[in-house]
C-alpha atoms as a PDB file:
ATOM      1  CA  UNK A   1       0.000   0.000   0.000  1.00  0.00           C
ATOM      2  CA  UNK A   2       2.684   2.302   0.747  1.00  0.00           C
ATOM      3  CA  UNK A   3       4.994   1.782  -2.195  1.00  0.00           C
ATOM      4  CA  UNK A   4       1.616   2.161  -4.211  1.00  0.00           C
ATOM      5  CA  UNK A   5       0.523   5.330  -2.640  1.00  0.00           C
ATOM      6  CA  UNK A   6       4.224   6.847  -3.394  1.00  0.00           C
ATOM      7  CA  UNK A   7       3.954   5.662  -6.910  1.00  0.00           C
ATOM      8  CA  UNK A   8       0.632   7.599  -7.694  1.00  0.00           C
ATOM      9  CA  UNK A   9       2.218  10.549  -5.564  1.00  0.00           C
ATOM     10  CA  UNK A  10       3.060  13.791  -7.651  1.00  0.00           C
ATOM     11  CA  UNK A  11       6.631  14.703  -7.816  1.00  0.00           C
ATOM     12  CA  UNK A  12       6.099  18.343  -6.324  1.00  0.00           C
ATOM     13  CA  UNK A  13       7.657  17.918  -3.118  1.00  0.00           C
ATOM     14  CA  UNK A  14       4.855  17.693  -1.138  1.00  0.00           C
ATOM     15  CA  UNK A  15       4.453  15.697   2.025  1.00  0.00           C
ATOM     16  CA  UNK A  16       2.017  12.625   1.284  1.00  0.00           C
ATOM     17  CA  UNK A  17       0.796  10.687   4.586  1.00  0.00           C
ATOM     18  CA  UNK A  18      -0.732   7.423   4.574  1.00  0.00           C
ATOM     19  CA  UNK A  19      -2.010   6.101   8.039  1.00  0.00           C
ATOM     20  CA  UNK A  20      -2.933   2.697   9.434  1.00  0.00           C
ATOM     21  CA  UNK A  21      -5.160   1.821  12.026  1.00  0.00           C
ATOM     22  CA  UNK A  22      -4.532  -1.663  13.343  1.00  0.00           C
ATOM     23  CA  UNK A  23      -7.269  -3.340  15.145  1.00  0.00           C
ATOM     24  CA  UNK A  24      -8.155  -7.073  16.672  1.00  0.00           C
ATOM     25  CA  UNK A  25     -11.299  -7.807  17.847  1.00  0.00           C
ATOM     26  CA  UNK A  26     -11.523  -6.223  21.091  1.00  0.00           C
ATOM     27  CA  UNK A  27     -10.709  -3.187  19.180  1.00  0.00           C
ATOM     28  CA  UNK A  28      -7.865  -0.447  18.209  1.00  0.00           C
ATOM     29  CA  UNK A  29      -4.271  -1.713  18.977  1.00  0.00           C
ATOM     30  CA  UNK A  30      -2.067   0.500  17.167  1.00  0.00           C
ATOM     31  CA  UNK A  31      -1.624   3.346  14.800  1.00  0.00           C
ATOM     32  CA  UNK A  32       0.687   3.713  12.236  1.00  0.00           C
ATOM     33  CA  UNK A  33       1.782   6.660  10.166  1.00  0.00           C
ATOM     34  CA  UNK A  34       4.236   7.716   7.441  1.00  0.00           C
ATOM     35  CA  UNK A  35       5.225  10.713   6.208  1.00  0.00           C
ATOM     36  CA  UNK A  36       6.674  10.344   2.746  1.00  0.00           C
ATOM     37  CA  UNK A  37       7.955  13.798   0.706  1.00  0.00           C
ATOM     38  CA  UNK A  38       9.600  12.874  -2.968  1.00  0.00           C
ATOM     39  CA  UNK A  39      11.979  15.389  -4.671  1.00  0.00           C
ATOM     40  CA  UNK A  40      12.745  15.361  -7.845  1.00  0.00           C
ATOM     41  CA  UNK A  41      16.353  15.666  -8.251  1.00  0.00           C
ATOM     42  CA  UNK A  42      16.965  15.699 -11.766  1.00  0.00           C
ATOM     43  CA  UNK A  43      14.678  18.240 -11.960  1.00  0.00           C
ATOM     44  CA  UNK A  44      17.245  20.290  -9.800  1.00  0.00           C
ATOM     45  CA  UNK A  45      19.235  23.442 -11.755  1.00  0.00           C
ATOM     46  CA  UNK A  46      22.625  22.453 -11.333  1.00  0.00           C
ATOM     47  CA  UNK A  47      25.142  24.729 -10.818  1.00  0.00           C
ATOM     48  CA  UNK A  48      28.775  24.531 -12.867  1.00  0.00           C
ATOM     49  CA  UNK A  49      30.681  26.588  -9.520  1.00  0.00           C
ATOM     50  CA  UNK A  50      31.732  23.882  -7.326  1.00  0.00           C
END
């Protein structure tokens, strides 16, 4: 789910977050979240002065 939700992500440097809620039957047990931000870096203006 993750690698698909960074896939379908646009490459504008934006933070995506995808969360998971992890239950059982007696209810919520854990939540789990991910912060994902993609950059572009060939899109990146180089600069020849080093």
């Amino acid at each position: 789910m993750a690698r698909d939700a960074v896939l379908s992500a646009p490459l504008t440097g934006d933070r995506q977050e995808m969360v998971i809620n992890v239950r059982d039957a007696g209810g919520p047990v854990m939540q789990v979240t991910f912060d994902v931000e993609i950059e572009d870096l060939t899109s990146r203006s180089r600069s020849r002065d080093h």
